[in-house]
Each structure stands twice: as C-alpha cells, then as structure tokens.
Protein backbone atom coordinates (compact mmCIF):
# COMPACT_ATOMS: atom_id res chain seq x y z
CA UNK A 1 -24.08 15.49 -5.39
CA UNK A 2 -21.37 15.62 -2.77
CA UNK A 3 -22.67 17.20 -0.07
CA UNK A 4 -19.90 17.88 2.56
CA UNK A 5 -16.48 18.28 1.30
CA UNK A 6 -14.21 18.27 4.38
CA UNK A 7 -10.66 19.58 3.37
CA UNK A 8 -7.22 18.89 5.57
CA UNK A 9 -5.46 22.24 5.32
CA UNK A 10 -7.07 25.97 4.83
CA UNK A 11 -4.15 26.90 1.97
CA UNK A 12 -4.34 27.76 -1.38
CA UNK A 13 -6.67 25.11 -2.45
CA UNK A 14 -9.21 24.82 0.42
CA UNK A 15 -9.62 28.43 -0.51
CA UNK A 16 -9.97 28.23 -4.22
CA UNK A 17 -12.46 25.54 -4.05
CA UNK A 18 -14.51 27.58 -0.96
CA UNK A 19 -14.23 30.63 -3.70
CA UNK A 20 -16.07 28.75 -6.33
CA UNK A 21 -18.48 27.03 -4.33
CA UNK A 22 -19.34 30.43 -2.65
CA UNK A 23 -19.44 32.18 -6.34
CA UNK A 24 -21.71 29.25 -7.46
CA UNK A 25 -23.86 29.59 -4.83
CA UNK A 26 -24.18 33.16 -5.70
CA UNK A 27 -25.81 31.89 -9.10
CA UNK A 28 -28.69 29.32 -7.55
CA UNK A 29 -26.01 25.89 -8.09
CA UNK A 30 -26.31 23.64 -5.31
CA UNK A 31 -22.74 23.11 -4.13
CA UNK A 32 -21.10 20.87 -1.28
CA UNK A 33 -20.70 22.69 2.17
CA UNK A 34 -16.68 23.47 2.34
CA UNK A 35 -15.04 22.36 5.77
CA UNK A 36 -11.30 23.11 5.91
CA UNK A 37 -9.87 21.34 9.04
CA UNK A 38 -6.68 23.49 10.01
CA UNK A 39 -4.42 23.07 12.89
CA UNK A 40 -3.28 27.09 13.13
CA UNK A 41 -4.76 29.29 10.83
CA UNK A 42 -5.57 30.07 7.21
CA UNK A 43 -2.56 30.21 5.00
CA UNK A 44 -0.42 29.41 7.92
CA UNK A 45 2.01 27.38 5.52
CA UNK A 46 3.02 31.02 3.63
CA UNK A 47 3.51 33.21 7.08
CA UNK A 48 6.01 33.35 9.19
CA UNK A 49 5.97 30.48 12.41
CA UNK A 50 4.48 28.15 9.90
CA UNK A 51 7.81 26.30 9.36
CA UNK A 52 8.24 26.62 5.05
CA UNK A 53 9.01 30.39 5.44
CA UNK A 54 9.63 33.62 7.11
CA UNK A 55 6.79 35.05 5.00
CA UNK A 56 9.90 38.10 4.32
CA UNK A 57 10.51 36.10 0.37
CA UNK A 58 8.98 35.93 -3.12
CA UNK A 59 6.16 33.89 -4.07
CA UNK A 60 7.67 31.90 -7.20
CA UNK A 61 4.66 31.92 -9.32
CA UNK A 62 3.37 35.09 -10.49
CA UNK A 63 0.41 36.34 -8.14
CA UNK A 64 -1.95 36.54 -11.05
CA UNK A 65 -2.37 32.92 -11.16
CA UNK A 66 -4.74 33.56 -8.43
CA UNK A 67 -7.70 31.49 -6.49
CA UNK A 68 -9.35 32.24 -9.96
CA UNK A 69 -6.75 31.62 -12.31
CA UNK A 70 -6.97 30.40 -15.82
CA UNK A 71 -10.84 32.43 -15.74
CA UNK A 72 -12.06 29.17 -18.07
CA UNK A 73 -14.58 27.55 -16.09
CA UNK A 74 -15.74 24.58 -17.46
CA UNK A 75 -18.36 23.47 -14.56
CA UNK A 76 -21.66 25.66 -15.74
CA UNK A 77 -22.45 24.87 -19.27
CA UNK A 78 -24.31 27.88 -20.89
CA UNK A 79 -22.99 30.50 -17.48
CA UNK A 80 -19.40 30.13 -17.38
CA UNK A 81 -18.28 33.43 -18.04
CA UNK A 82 -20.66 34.69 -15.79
CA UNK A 83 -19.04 32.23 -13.00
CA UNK A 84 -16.03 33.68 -13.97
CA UNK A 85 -16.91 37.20 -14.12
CA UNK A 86 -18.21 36.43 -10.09
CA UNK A 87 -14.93 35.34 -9.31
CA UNK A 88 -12.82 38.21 -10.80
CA UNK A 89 -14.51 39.78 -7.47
CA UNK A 90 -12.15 37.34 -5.95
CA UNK A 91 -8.75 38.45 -8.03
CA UNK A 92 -5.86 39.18 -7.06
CA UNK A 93 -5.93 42.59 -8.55
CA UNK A 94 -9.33 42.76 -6.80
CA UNK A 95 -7.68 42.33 -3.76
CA UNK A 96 -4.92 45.23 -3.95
CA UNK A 97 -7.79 47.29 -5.55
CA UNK A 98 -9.90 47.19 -1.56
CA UNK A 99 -6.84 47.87 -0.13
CA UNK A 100 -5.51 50.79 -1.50
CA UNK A 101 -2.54 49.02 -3.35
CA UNK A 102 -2.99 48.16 -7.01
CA UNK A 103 -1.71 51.79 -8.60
CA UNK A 104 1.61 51.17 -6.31
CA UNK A 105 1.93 47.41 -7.54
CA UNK A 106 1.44 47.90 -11.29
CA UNK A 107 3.69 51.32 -10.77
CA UNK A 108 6.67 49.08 -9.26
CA UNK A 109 6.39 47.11 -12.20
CA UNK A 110 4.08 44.17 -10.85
CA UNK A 111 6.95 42.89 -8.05
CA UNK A 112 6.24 39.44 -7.06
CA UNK A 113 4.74 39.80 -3.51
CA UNK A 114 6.35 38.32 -0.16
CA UNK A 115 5.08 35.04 0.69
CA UNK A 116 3.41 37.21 4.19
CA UNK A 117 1.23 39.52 1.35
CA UNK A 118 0.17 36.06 -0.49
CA UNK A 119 -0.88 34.68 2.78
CA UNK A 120 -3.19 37.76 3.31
CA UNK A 121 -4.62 37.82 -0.03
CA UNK A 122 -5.61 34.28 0.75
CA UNK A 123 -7.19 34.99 4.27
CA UNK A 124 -9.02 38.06 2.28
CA UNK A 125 -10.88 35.67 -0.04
CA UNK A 126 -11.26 33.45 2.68
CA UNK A 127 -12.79 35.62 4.90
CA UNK A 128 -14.76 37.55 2.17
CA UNK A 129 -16.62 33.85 1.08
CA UNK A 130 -16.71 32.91 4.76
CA UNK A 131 -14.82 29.80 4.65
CA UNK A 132 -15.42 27.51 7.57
CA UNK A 133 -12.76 26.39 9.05
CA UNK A 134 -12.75 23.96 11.87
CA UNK A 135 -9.83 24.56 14.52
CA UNK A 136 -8.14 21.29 14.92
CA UNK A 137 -5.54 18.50 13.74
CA UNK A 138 -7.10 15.58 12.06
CA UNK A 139 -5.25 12.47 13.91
CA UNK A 140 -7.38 9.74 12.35
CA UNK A 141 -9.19 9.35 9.11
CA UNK A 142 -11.61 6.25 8.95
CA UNK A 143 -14.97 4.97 6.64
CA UNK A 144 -18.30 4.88 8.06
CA UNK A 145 -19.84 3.13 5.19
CA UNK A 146 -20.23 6.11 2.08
CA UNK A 147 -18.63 8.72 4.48
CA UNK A 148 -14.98 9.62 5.49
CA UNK A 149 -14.94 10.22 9.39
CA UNK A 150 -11.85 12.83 10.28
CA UNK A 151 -10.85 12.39 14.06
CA UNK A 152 -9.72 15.31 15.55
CA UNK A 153 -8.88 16.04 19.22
CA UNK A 154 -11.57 18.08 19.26
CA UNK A 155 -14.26 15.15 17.96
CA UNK A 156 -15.14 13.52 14.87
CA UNK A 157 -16.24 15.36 11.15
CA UNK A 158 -18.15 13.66 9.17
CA UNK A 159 -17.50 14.37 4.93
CA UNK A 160 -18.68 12.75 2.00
CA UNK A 161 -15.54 13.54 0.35
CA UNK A 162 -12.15 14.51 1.68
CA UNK A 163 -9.40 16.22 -0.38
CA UNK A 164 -6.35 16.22 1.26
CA UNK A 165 -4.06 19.24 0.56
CA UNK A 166 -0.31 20.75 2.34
CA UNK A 167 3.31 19.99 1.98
CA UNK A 168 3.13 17.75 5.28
CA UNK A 169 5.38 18.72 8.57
CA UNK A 170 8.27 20.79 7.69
CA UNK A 171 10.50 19.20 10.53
CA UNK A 172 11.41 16.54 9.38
CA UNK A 173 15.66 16.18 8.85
CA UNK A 174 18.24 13.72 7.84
CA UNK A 175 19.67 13.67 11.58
CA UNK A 176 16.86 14.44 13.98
CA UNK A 177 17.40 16.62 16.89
CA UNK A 178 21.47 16.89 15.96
CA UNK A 179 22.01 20.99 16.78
CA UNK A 180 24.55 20.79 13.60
CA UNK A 181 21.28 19.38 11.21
CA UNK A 182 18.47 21.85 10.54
CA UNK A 183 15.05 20.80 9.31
CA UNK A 184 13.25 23.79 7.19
CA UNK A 185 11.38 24.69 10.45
CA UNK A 186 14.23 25.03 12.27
CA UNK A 187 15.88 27.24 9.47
CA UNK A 188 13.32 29.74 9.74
CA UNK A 189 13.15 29.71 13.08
CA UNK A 190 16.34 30.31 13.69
CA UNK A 191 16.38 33.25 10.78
CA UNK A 192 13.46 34.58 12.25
CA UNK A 193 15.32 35.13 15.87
CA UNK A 194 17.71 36.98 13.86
CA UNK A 195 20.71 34.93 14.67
CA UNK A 196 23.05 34.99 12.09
CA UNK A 197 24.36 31.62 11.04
CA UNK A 198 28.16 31.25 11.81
CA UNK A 199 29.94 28.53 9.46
CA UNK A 200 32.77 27.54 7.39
CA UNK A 201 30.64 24.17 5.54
CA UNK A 202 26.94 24.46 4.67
CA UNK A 203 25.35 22.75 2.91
CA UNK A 204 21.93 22.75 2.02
CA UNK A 205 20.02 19.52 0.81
CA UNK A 206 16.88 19.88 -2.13
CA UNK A 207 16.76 21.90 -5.59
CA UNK A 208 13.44 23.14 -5.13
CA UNK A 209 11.83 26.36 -4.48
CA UNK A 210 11.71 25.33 -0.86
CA UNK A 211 15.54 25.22 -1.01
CA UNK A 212 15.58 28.49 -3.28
CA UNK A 213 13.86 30.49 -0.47
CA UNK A 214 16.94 28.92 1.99
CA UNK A 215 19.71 30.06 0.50
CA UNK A 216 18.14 33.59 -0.42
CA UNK A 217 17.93 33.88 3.42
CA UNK A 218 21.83 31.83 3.34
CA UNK A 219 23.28 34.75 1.53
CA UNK A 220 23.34 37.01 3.99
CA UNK A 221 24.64 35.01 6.96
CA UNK A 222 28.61 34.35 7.86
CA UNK A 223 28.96 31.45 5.65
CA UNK A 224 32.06 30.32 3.37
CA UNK A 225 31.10 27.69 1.06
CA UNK A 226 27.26 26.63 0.54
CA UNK A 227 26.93 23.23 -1.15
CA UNK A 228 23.63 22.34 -2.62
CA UNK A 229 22.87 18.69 -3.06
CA UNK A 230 20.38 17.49 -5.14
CA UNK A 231 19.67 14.62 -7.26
CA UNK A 232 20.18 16.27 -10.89
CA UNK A 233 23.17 16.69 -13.01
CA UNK A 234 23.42 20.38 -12.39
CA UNK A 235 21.07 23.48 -10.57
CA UNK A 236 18.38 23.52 -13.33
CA UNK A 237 16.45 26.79 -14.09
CA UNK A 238 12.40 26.50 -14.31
CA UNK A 239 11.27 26.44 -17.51
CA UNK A 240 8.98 29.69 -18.30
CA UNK A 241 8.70 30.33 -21.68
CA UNK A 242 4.72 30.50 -23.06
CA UNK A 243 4.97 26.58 -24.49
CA UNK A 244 6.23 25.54 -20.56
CA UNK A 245 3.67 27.85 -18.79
CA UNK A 246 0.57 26.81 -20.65
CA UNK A 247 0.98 23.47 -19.93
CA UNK A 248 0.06 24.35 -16.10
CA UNK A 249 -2.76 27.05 -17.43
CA UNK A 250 -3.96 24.04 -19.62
CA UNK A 251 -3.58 20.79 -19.96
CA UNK A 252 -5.66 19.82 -22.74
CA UNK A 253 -2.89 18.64 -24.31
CA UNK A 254 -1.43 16.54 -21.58
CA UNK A 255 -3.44 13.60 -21.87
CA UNK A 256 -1.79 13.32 -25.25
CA UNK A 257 1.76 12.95 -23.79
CA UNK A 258 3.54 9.39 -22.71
CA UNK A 259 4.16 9.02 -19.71
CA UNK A 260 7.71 9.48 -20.02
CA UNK A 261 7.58 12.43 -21.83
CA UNK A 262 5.23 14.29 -19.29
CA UNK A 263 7.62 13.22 -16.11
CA UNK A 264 10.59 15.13 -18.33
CA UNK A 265 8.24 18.07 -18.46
CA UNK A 266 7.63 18.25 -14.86
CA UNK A 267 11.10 17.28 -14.37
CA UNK A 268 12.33 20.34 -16.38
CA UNK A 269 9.49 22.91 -15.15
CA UNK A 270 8.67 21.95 -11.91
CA UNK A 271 10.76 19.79 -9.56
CA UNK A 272 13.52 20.34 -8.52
CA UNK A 273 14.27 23.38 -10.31
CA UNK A 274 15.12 26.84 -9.46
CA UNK A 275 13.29 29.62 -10.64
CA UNK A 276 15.07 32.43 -12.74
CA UNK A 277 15.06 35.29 -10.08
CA UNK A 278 16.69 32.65 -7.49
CA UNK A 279 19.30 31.18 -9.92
CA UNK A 280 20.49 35.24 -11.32
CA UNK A 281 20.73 35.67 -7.64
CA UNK A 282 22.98 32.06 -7.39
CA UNK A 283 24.99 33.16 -10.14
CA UNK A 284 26.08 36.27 -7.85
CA UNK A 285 27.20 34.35 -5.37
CA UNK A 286 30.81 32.53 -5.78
CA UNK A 287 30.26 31.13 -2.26
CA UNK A 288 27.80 28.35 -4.21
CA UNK A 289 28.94 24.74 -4.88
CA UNK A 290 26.58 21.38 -6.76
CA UNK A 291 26.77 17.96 -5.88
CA UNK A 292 24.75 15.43 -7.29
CA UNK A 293 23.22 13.10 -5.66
CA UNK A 294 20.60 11.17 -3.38
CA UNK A 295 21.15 11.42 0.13
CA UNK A 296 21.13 7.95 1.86
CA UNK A 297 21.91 8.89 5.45
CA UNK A 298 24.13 11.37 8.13
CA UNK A 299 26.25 10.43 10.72
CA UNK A 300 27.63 12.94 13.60
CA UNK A 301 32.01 12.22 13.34
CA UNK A 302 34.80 14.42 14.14
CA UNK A 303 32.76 17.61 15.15
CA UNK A 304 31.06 17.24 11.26
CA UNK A 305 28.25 16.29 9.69
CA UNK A 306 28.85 13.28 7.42
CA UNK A 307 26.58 13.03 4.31
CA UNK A 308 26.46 9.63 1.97
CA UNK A 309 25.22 10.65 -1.16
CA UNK A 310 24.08 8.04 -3.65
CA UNK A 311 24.53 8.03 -7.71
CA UNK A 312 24.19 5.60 -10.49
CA UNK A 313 26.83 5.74 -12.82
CA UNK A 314 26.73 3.48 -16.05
CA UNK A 315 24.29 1.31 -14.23
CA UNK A 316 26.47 1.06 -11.14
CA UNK A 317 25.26 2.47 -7.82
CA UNK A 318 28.32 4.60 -6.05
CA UNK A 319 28.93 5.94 -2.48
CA UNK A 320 30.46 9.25 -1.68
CA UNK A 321 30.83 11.25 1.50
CA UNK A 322 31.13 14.05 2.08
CA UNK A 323 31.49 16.46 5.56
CA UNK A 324 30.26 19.86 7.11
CA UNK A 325 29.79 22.57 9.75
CA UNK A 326 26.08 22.55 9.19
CA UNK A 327 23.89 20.60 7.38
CA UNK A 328 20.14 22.32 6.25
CA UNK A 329 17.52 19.54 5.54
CA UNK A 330 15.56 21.64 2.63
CA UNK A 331 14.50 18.38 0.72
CA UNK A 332 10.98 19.77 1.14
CA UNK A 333 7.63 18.64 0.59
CA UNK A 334 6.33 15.04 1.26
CA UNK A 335 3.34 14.11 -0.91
CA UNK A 336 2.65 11.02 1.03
CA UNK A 337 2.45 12.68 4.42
CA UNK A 338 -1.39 11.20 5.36
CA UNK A 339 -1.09 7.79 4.78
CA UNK A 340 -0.08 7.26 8.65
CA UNK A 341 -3.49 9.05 9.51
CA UNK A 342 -5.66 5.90 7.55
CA UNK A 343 -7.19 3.70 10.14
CA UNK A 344 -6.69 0.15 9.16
CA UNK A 345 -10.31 0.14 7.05
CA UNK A 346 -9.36 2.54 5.16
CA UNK A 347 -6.16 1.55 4.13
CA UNK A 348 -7.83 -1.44 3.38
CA UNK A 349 -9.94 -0.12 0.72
CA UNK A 350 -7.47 1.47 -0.96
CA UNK A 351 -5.17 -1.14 -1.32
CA UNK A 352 -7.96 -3.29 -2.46
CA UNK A 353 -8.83 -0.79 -5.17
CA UNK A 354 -5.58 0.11 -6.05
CA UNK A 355 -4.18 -3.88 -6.45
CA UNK A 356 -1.49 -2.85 -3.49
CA UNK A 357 0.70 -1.10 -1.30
CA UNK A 358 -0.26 3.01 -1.61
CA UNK A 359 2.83 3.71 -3.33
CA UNK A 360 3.48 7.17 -4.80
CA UNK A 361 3.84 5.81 -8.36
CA UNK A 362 0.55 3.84 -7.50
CA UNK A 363 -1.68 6.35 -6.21
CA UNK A 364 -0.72 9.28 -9.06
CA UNK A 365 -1.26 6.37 -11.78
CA UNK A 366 -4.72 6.02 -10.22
CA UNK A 367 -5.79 9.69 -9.92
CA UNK A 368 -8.96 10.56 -12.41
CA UNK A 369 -10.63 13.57 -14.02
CA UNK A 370 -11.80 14.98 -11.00
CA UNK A 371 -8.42 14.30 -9.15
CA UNK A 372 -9.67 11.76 -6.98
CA UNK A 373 -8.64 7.93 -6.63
CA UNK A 374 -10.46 6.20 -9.60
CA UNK A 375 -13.02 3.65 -8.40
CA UNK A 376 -13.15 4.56 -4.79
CA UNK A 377 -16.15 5.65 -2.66
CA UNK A 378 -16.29 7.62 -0.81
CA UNK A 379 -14.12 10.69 -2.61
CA UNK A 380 -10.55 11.53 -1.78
CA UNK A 381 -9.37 13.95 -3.50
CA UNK A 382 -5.12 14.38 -4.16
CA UNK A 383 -4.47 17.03 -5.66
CA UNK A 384 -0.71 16.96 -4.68
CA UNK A 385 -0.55 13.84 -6.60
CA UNK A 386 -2.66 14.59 -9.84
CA UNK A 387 0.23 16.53 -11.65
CA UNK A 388 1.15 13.06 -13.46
CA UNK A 389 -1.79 11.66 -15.16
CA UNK A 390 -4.16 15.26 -15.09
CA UNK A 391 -1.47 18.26 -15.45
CA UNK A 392 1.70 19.83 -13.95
CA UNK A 393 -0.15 22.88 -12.30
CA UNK A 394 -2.57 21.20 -10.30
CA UNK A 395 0.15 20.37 -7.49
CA UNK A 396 0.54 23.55 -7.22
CA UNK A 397 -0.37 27.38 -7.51
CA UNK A 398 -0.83 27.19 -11.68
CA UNK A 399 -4.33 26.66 -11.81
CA UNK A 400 -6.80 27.03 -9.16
CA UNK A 401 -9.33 27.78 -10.72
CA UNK A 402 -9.82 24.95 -12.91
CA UNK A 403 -8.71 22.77 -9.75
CA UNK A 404 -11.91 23.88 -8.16
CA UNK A 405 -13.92 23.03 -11.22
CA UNK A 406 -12.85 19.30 -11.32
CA UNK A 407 -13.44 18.71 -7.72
CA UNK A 408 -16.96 20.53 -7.59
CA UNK A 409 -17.70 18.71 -10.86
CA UNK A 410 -17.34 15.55 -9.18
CA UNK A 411 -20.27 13.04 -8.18
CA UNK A 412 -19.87 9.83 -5.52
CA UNK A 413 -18.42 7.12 -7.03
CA UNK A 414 -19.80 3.70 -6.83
CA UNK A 415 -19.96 2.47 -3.03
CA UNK A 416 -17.38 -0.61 -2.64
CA UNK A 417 -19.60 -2.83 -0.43
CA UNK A 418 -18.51 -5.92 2.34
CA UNK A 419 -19.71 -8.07 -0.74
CA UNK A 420 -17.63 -6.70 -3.52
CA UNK A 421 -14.66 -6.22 -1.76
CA UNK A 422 -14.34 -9.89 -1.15
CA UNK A 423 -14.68 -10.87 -4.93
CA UNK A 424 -11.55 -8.32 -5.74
CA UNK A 425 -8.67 -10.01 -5.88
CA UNK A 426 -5.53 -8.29 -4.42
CA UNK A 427 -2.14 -8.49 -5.60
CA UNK A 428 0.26 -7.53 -3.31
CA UNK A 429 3.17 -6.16 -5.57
C-alpha cells in the first residue's frame, strides 16, 4: 500500500481524499498518511487574496456535489454504504446543519453559495478530519529511488506518491506588468480595493467560469463595451440537462466513447462554457460583444492595447487585430503548471515512460484507472488531466468522492530501475 501520499495544494481534492482516508480509518482500513503541502492556507484558491476570486460570487457547480459526492463508493467491497454513510458526516448539508444554517438555505430555495462559504465548508471538513497540512511552497520535485522528494524552502518531504492538484498562478497575462493588461489576480485585487474600473474598451480574454466570475464583477464598473474573446464560434452555455450531468456523477459509460466524441462532450459541458445563471445575466447586458479567436500576442500602441487574434478559416490561418482601453487576461487555468518544478531525473522518467516530451495531449492519453501516469513508479497522481481518458468531472468539483476512491484504491506501480530504463527506447516526437 501507499503509505504517504503528499498532495501540492490543500483545495477541494486534498480535502476529499483526507475525508475518505480519515472515514476509512474510522472503519479499521489501513490508509496512506495525507500531507497537503500549501503555500497560504486551506482553500485559499476560493477566498478572497487568493488571486481566482473575491470569494463575494457563486460557486458554478451545485454545493451538493460535495467532498462526498456521488455517495457510491466503490473502494470497500462488502462496507461501502457504510463508508458512505461515515462520510455523509462530512456533507455539505452536514455542514450548514453544525452551523445553524440548513433551514435558511433550503428556505431560500437552495442558493448556490459564494465562493467565501465554499471555502469554509472546505476548511470545516478539513479541520474536522485533521488534515495535515505542511506550510510551504514546493520549489523542487525529484526521485529518490521508489519515493518522490518535494523541496520546499522549509526542507525536503518525502511521499510515496504525489498527486498534484490547483489551477497554477493566477498572474500570469498576455502583457506582463503593462498597467492597461490585468492578469485574474490583478482583477480581483483591484475589485477588492473597491476601485471602480473606468473605461471606454474592455475586453476580457477566456470563456470559462473563471471569465464568468469577471465580468459578473465587470457589470457593475464604468465600462462601455466589454468584448469577450474566446476561441469558439459563439458564448456557449454549459450543458446541464440529467444525460450531460451524469456523465461527471458517472462515467461508466465513458470508456465506451471515441475519443473524439468525449473531447465534444467536454467541449460542450465543460470548457469554455458559461454556465446558465452567468449567460441569463450576459443576455441583460447590451454592453457585451464575441470575438472568436486565439490570442497570439499584445502590443502597447497609440495609448491601446493591441490584441492579434488567430482563426482558421477553410483551412487557412488568419490575423486580426483588434484595440482597447483595458485588456483582462481571464484565460484561466494552466493544467501544466508543475512541469518547471521536475528536477532533471524526474523529467527523465517521464519522458522515458511516456515515449517523449510531457505534452498535454501526452500526459492525459497516459492517465490510468487510478488517475495516475500509467507505468510509472513512484505514483503521480493528475487529476487535472484525467477528464480525457477517465471522465469529465474528475478535473473538477463533479465527483469527489469517487476521485478519492481511485486514488486510495491505488497500489505502487512497478519500480523503473537504472537497468530498465536503459533498454526503453525513447522516441522523441
């Protein structure tokens, strides 16, 4: 059995999987020790100061789908409804229930909370399973033979798998450090100072939820025109009927789908798309403008913010540009943020197993059952990156609860010696 799993980030998932450990436990199963490695604090990413949010907006998927969420545990043959009974304990109803607040929540009509009353729910079930979180920022993350070492500033963790979790920095722009281009963290921190935003141009770059929360906050500043750029034909609404939701709750039937046909389902459900509440809110708002398109750089000209945007066109690649006052950089998460923190033997065991350069289309092609890299040793879990070949909800908040069964189901993989490594041949592609 695993028996350290050390976890970058204490969000959503580090606590799930602490919750089921700690509600295994409970029942006499030997489970891994849980070490989230966090840089501020739990949930940080869903409060205000944590750059992705002033904690004041919705939470896009409904707060049901909890740390617990589908209740189906597949992990404990012969106990599982017990182990899921144990977590209940854990709900979010359970939650509003110690503190005073469920009669008010179902009486409002079951509101989606504020991103700030998600983030304490989270730090409730992480505090109530006493999650251990190590204070620190993982700079480094190298082998020492079947263990991952995580370098901190603070000194080394040793794990004997890592799952690596978190949207990656959220300041990050298109222009860095020009005062007329905003990076998400600069967004909020600007909204939170209560400045109001004074321009004739905006325009805001992403058609994600991260983008949604953006112009929500957008609406109520002095603005003219807001432009959203993104790269589909038009602002997309989420798909949530019962035949699009179940696919996150379950995804039995995923396996079954080409691979073409499951990137349209993500496509249409999950990236890149607005969720109903946002886009009735859009639709109020004559101040909103679409272009399509990829953005391929910014230049500062003329007092504006020059955007080249990028589409194919009957196989033909075109160039437009396009200028404004203010330019918000809400393109959002980056799924490949860690690969700068593998030391050199590291990266060279993944490219060894993997037959190449760690590619996104690479690594999600080679994510397994448990949502770890197939055929490496020691375990790193991706979640972020599972959503092609194991489901669409474990990216995100759809199913946490069967997230933490696949990575405590787990077991070490085979060790990848000196020996072996030499007698794999490696295609750089």
């Amino acid at each position: 059995m695993i028996r350290r799993l050390a976890v970058l980030g204490a969000g959503a998932k580090a606590v799930a999987v602490a919750a089921k450990a700690a509600m295994l436990r409970e029942m006499g199963v030997a489970t891994p020790e849980i070490v989230a490695v966090e840089r501020t604090a739990v949930a940080a990413n869903w409060r205000a100061g944590g750059g992705w949010t002033d904690g004041q907006h919705r939470l896009g998927t409904s707060p049901e789908k909890d740390v617990g969420f589908p209740y189906r545990s597949m992990i404990l043959p012969g106990r599982n409804g017990e182990l899921d009974q144990r977590m209940m304990r854990l709900s979010w109803q359970s939650y509003l229930v110690g503190t005073g607040r469920f009669a008010e929540w179902v009486d409002r009509g079951k509101p989606a909370p504020t991103h700030e009353t998600w983030a304490n729910y989270l730090r409730w079930v992480a505090d109530t399973v006493g999650l251990n979180v190590v204070d620190g920022e993982v700079i480094r993350m190298s082998l020492d033979g079947r263990s991952w070492v995580l370098h901190t500033g603070g000194g080394a963790i040793e794990a004997d798998a890592v799952m690596i979790t978190g949207p990656g920095q959220p300041g990050r722009s298109v222009l860095p450090g020009h005062p007329q281009v905003l990076s998400i963290a600069q967004f909020w921190e600007l909204s939170a100072s209560k400045e109001r935003i004074d321009a004739e141009r905006v325009a805001v770059i992403g058609g994600g939820e991260t983008a949604a929360s953006m112009l929500n906050e957008l609406f109520g500043h002095r603005v003219s025109t807001i432009t959203v750029i993104s790269p589909q034909a038009t602002l997309f609404t989420r798909g949530e009927s019962f035949f699009e939701n179940r696919m996150f709750s379950d995804p039995t039937e995923w396996v079954g789908l080409t691979p073409a046909e499951r990137r349209d389902v993500m496509a249409r459900t999950d990236r890149g798309v607005f969720s109903a509440r946002v886009q009735d809110s859009l639709l109020a708002d004559d101040r909103i403008r679409h272009l399509r398109g990829r953005v391929a750089h910014g230049i500062a000209a003329d007092g504006r913010i020059r955007i080249t945007l990028q589409t194919d066109r009957h196989g033909e690649r075109l160039e437009t540009v396009h200028g404004f006052d203010l330019v918000i950089d809400g393109s959002g998460a980056d799924s490949l943020w860690f690969l700068p923190l593998l030391a050199q033997d590291a990266l060279d065991l993944l490219e060894i197993r993997l037959n190449g350069p760690l590619t996104s289309d690479r690594l999600q092609q080679a994510i397994g059952d448990d949502l770890a890299l197939s055929g490496v040793s020691p375990k790193l879990f991706l979640p972020n990156l599972s959503g092609l070949n194991q489901g669409p909800g474990f990216p995100n908040l759809s199913c946490l609860g069967l997230l933490s069964d696949r990575i405590l189901g787990a077991r070490p993989g085979a060790q990848l010696t000196q020996t072996n490594r030499r007698n794999v041949e490696y295609q750089s592609i």
